[in-house]
C-alpha atoms as a PDB file:
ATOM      1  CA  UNK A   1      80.845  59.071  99.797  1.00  0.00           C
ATOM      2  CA  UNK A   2      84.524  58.656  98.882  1.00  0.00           C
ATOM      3  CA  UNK A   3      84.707  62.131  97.661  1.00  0.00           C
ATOM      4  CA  UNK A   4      82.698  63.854 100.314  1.00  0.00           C
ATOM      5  CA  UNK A   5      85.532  62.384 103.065  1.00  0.00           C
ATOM      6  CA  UNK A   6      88.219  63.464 100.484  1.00  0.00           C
ATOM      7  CA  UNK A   7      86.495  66.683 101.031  1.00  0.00           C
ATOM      8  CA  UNK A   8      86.132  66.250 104.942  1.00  0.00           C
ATOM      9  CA  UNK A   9      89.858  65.382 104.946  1.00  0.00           C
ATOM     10  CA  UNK A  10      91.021  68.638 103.345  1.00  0.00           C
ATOM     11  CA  UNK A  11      89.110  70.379 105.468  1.00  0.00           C
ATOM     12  CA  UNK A  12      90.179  68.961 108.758  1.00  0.00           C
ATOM     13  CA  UNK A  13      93.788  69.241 107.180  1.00  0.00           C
ATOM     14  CA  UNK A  14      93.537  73.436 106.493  1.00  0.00           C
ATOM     15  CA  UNK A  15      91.733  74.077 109.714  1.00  0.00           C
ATOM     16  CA  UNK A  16      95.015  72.238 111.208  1.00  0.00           C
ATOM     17  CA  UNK A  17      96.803  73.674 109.855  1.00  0.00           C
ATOM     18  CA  UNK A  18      95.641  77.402 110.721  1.00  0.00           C
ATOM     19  CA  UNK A  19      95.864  75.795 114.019  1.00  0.00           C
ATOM     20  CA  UNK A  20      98.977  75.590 113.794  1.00  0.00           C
ATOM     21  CA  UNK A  21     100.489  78.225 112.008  1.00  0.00           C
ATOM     22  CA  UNK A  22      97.748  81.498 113.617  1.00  0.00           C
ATOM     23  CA  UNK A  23      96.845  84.244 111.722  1.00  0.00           C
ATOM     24  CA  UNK A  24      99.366  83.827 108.954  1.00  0.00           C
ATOM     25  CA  UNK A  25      97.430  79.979 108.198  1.00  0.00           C
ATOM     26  CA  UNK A  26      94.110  81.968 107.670  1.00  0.00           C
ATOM     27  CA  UNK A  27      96.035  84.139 105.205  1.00  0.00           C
ATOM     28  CA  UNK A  28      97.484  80.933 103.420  1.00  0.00           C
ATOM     29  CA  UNK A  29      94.276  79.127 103.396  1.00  0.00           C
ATOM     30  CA  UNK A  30      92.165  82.021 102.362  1.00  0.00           C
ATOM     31  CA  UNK A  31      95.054  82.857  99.492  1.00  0.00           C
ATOM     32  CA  UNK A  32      95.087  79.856  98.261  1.00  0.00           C
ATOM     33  CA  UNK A  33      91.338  78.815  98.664  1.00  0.00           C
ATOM     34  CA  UNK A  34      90.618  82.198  96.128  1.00  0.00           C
ATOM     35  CA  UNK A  35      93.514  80.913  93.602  1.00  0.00           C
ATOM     36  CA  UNK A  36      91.688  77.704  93.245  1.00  0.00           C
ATOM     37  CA  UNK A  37      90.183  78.216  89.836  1.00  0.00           C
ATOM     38  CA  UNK A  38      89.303  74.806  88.636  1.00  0.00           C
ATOM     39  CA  UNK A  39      88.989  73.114  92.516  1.00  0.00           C
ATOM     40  CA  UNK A  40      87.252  73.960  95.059  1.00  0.00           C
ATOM     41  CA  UNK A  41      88.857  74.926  98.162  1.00  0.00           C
ATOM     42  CA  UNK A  42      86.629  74.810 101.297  1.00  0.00           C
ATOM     43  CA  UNK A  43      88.486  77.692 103.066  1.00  0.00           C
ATOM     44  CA  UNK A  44      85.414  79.362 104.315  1.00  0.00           C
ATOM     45  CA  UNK A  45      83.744  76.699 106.268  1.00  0.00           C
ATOM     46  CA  UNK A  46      87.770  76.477 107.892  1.00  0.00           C
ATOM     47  CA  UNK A  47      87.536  80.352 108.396  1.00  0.00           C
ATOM     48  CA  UNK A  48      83.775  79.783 110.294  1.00  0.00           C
ATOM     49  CA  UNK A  49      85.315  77.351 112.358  1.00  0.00           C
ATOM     50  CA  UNK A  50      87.754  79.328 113.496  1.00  0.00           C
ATOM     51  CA  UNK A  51      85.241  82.221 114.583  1.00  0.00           C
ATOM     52  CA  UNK A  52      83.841  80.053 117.277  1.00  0.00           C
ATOM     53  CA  UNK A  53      87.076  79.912 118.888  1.00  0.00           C
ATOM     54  CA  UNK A  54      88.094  82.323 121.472  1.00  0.00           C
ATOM     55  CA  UNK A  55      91.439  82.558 120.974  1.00  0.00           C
ATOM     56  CA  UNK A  56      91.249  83.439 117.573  1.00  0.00           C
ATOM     57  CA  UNK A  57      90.070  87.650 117.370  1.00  0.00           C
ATOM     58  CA  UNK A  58      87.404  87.829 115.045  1.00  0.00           C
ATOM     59  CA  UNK A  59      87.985  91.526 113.616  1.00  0.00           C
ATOM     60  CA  UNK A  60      91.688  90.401 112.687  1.00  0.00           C
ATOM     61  CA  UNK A  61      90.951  86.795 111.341  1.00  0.00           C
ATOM     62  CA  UNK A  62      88.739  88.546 109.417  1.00  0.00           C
ATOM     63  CA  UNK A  63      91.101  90.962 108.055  1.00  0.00           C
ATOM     64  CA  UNK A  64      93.833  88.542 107.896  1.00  0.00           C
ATOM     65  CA  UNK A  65      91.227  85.920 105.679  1.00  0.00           C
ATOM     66  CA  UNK A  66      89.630  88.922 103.348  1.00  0.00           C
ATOM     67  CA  UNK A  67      93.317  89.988 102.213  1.00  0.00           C
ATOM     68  CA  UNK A  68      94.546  86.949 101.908  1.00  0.00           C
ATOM     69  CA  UNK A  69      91.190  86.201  99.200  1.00  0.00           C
ATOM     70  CA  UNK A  70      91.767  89.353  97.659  1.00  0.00           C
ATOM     71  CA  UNK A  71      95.171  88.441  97.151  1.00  0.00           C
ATOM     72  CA  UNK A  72      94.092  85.131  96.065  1.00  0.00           C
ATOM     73  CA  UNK A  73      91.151  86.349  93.346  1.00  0.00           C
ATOM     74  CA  UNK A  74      93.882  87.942  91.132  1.00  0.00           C
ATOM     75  CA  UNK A  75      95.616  85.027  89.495  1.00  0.00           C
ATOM     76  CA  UNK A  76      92.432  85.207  87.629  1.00  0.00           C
ATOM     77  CA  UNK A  77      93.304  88.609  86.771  1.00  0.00           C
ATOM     78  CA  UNK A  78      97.092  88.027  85.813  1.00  0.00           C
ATOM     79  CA  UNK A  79      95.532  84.813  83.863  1.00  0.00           C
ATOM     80  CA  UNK A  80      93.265  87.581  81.538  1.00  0.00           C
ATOM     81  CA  UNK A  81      96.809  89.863  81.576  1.00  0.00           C
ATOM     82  CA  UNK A  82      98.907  87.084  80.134  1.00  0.00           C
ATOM     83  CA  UNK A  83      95.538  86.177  77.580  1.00  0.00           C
ATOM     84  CA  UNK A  84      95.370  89.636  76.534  1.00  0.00           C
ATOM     85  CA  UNK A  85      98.463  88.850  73.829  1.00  0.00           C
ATOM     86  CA  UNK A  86      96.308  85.549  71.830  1.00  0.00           C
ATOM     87  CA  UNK A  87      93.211  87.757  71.317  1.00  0.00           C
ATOM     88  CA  UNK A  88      92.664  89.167  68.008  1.00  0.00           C
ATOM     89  CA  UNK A  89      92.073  92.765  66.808  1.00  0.00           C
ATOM     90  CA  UNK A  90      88.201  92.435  67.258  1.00  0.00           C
ATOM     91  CA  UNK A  91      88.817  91.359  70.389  1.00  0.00           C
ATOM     92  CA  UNK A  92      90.839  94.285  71.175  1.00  0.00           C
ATOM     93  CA  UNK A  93      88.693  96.322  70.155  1.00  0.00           C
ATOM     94  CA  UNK A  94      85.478  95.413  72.259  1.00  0.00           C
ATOM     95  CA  UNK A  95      88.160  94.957  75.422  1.00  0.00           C
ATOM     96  CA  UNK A  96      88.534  98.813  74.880  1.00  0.00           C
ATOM     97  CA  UNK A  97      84.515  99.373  74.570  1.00  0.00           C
ATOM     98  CA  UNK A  98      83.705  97.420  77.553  1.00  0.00           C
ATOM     99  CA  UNK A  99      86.399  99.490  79.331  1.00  0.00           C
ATOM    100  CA  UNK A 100      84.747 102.526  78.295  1.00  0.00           C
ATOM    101  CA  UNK A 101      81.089 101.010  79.864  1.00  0.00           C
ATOM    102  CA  UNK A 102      82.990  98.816  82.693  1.00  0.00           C
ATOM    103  CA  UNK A 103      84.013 102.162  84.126  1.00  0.00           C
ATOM    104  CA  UNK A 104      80.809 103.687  85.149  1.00  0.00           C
ATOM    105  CA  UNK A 105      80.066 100.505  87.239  1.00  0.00           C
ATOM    106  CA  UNK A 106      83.479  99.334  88.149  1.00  0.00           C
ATOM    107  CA  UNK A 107      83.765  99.715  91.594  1.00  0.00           C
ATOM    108  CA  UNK A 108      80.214  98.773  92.427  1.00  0.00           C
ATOM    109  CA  UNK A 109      80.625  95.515  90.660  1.00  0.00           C
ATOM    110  CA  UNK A 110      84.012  94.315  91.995  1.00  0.00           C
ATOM    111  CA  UNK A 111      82.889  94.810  95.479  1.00  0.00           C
ATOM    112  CA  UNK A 112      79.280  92.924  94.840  1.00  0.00           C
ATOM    113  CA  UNK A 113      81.598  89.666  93.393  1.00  0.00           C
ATOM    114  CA  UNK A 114      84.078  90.034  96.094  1.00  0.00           C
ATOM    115  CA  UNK A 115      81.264  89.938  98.539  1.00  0.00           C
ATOM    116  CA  UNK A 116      78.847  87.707  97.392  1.00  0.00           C
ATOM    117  CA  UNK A 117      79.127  84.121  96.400  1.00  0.00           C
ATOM    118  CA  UNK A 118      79.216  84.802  92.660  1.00  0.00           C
ATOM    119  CA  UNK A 119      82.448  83.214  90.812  1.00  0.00           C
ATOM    120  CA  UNK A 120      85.088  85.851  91.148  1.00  0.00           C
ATOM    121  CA  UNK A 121      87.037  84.568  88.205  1.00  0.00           C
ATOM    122  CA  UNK A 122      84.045  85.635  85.833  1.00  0.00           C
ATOM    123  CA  UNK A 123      85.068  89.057  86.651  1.00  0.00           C
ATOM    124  CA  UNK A 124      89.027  89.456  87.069  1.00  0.00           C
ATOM    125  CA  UNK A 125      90.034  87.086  84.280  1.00  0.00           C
ATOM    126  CA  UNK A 126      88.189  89.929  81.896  1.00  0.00           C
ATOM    127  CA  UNK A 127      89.150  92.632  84.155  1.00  0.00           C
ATOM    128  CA  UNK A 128      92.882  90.943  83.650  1.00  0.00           C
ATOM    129  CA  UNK A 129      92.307  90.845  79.687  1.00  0.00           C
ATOM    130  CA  UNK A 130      90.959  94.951  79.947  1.00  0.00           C
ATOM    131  CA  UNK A 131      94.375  96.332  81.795  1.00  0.00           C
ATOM    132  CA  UNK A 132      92.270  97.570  84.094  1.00  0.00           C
ATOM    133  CA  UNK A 133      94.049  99.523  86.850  1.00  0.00           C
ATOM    134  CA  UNK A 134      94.882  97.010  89.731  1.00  0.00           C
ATOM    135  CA  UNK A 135      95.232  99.329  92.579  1.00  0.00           C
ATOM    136  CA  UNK A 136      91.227 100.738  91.566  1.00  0.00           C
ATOM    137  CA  UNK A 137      90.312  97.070  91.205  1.00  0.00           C
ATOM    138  CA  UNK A 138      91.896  95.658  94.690  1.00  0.00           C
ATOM    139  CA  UNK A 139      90.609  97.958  96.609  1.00  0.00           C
ATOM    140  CA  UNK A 140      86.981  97.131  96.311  1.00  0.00           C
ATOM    141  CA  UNK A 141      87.740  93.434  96.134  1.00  0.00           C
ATOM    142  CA  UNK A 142      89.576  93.470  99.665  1.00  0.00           C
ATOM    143  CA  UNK A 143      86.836  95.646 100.947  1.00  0.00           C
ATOM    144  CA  UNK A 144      84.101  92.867  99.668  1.00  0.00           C
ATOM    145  CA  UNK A 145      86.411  90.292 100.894  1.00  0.00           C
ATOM    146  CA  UNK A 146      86.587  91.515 104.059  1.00  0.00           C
ATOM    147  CA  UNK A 147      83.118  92.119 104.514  1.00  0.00           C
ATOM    148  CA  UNK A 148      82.264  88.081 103.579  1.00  0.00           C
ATOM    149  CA  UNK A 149      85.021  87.224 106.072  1.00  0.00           C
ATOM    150  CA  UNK A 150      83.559  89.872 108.644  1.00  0.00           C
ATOM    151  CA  UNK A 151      80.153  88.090 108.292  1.00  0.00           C
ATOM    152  CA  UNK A 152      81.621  84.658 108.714  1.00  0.00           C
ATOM    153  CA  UNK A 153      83.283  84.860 111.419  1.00  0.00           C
ATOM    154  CA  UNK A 154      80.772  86.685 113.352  1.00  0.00           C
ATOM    155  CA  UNK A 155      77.778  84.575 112.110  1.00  0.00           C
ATOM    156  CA  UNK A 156      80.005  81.559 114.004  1.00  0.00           C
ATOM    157  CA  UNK A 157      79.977  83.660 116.837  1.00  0.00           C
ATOM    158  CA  UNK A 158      76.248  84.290 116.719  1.00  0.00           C
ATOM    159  CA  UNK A 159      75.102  81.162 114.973  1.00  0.00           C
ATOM    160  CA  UNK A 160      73.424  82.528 111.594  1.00  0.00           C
ATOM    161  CA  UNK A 161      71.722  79.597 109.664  1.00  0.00           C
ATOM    162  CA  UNK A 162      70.543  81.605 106.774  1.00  0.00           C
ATOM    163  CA  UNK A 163      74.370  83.408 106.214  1.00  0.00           C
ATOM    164  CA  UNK A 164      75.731  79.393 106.315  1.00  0.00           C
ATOM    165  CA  UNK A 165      73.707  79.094 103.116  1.00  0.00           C
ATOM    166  CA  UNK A 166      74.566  81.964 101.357  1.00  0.00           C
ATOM    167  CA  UNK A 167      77.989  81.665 101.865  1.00  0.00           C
ATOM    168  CA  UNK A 168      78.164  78.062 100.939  1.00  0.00           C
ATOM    169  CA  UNK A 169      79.452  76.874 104.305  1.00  0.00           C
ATOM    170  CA  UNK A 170      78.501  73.329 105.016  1.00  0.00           C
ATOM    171  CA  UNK A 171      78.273  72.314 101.460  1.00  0.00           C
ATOM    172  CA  UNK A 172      78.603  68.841 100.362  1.00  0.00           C
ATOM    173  CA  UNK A 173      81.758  67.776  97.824  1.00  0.00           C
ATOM    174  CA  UNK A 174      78.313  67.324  94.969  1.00  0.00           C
ATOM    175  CA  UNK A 175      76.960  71.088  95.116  1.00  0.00           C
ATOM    176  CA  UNK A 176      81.296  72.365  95.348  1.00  0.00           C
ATOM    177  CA  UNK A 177      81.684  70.361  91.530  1.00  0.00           C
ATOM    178  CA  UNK A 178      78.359  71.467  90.558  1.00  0.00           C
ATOM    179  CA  UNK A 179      78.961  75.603  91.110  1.00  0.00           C
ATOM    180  CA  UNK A 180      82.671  74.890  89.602  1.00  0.00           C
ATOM    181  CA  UNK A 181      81.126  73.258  86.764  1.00  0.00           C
ATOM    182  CA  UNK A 182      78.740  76.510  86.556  1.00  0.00           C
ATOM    183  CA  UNK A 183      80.903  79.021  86.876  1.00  0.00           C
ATOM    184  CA  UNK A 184      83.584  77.369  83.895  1.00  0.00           C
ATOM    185  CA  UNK A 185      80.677  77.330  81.527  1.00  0.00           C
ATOM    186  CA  UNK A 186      79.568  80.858  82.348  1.00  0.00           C
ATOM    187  CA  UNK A 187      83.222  82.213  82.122  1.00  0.00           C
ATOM    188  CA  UNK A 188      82.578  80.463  78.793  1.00  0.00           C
ATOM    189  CA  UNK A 189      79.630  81.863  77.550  1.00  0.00           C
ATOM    190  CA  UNK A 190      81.177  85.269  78.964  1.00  0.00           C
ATOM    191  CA  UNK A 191      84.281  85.139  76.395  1.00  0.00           C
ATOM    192  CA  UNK A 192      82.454  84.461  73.799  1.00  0.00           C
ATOM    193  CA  UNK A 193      80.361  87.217  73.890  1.00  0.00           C
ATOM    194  CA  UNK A 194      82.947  89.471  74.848  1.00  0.00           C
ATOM    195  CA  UNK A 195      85.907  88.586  71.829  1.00  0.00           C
ATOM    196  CA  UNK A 196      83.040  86.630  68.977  1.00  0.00           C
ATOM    197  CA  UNK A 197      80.645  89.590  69.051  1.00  0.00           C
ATOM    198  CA  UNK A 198      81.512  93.172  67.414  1.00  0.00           C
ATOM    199  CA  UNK A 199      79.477  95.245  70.100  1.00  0.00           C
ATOM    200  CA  UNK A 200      80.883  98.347  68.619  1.00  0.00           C
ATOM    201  CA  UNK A 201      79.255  97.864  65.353  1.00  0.00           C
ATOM    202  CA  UNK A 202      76.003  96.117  66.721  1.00  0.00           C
ATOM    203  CA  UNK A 203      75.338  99.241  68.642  1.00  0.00           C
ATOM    204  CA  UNK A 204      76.213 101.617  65.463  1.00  0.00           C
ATOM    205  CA  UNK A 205      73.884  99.173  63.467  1.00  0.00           C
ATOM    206  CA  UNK A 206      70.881  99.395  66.069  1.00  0.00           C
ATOM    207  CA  UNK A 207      71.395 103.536  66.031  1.00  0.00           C
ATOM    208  CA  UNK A 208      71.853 103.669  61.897  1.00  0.00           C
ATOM    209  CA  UNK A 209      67.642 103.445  61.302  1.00  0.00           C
ATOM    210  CA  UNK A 210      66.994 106.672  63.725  1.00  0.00           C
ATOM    211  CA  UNK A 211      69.562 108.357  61.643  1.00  0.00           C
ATOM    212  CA  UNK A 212      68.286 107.233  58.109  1.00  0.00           C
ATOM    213  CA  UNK A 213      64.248 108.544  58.898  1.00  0.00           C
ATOM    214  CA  UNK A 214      65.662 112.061  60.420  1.00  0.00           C
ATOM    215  CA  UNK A 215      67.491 112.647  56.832  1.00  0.00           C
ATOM    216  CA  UNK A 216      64.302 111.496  54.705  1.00  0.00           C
ATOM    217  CA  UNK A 217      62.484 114.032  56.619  1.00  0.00           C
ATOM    218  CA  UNK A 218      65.168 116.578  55.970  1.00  0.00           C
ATOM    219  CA  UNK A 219      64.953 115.909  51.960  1.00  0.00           C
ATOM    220  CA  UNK A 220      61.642 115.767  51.719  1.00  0.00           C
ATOM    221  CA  UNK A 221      60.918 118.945  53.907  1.00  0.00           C
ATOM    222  CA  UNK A 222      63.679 120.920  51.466  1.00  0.00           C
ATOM    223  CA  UNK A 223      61.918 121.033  48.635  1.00  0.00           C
ATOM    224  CA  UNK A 224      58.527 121.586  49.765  1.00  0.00           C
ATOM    225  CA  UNK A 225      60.322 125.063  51.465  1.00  0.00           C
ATOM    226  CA  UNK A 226      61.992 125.926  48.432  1.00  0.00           C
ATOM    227  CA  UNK A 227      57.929 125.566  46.326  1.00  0.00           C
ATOM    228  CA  UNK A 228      56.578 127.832  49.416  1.00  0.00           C
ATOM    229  CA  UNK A 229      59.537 130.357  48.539  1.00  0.00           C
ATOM    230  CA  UNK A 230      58.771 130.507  45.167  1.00  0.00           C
ATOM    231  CA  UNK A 231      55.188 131.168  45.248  1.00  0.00           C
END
């Protein structure tokens, strides 16, 4: 109970806060709610709130809240930037593999975390570590951001249930430690699949076999042409 007021508290204190300070609180709150790696900031239920009041404009709260998160999401990516120097040559060299697949899918899957309540960090911290371009990876992420915020603030307009859920809004302090908790273990599990794992040579293994049969085929079929020649 303690915690879930401590949580109560902190929100009442940011949505005074916006209160207070307009559009440029819902930028703070919403920067610093997405910089929160390792604790939970409740800016979204603060950001709902505020779409049920009048005075605030919904299109530019929204606007004002999805830059200020896509602001927010990349001191995940500066974090994988300033990791990129403590990872070994291995690593190096599967950053510049997954580059080469991360590519194809890049801008599909930065918009789909920026949108969506998956953990952000899970993506930019390795997107950080890649040198991926910022400019092609803010975009999208400001475009999903604003999209979540869109949705927010209209569903407190309209009074969605279901997009509550989805979006984590009205969570209890329990199920905001639990998803942290989740989201640290799969950044985790990410890492070490990324830097422990040679993916480079675990494909050229997996492709070696195909190789091997087509060149027994090709020495056996040579001298059963040369016996045909002869005769």
């Amino acid at each position: 109970m303690a915690a879930e007021d401590l949580l109560r508290q902190i929100t009442d204190w940011l949505q005074n806060f916006s209160m207070q300070h307009g559009y440029f609180g819902v930028f703070l709150i919403s920067l610093f709610g997405s910089m929160s790696i390792f604790f939970p900031v409740p800016y979204t239920v603060v950001i709902f709130t505020l779409g049920s009041i009048e005075t605030f404009n919904p299109i530019l709260t929204a606007f004002v809240s999805g830059l200020g998160s896509a602001v927010g999401e990349f001191s995940g990516y500066l974090l994988g930037l300033g990791g990129r120097k403590i990872i070994s040559e291995k690593g190096k060299r599967n950053v510049e593999f997954f580059l080469k697949i991360f590519g194809r899918y890049s801008v599909l899957a930065i918009f789909i975390f920026a949108l969506t309540p998956l953990p952000d960090d899970l993506l930019f911290i390795p997107l950080g570590v890649m040198h991926y371009s910022f400019l092609r990876a803010f975009i999208p992420a400001f475009l999903g951001k604003l999209c979540m915020s869109l949705i927010i603030v209209y569903s407190a307009r309209f009074t969605v249930g279901v997009i509550r859920e989805i979006f984590g809004i009205e969570s209890d302090w329990v199920s905001a430690i639990i998803g942290t908790v989740t989201a640290l273990i799969l950044l985790v599990i990410v890492f070490i699949l990324m830097f422990k794992v040679d993916w480079e040579k675990t494909l050229e293994k997996r492709r070696k076999p195909k190789g091997r049969g087509l060149a027994k085929i090709k020495v056996y079929a040579k001298p059963f042409s040369t016996n045909v020649i002869g005769r």
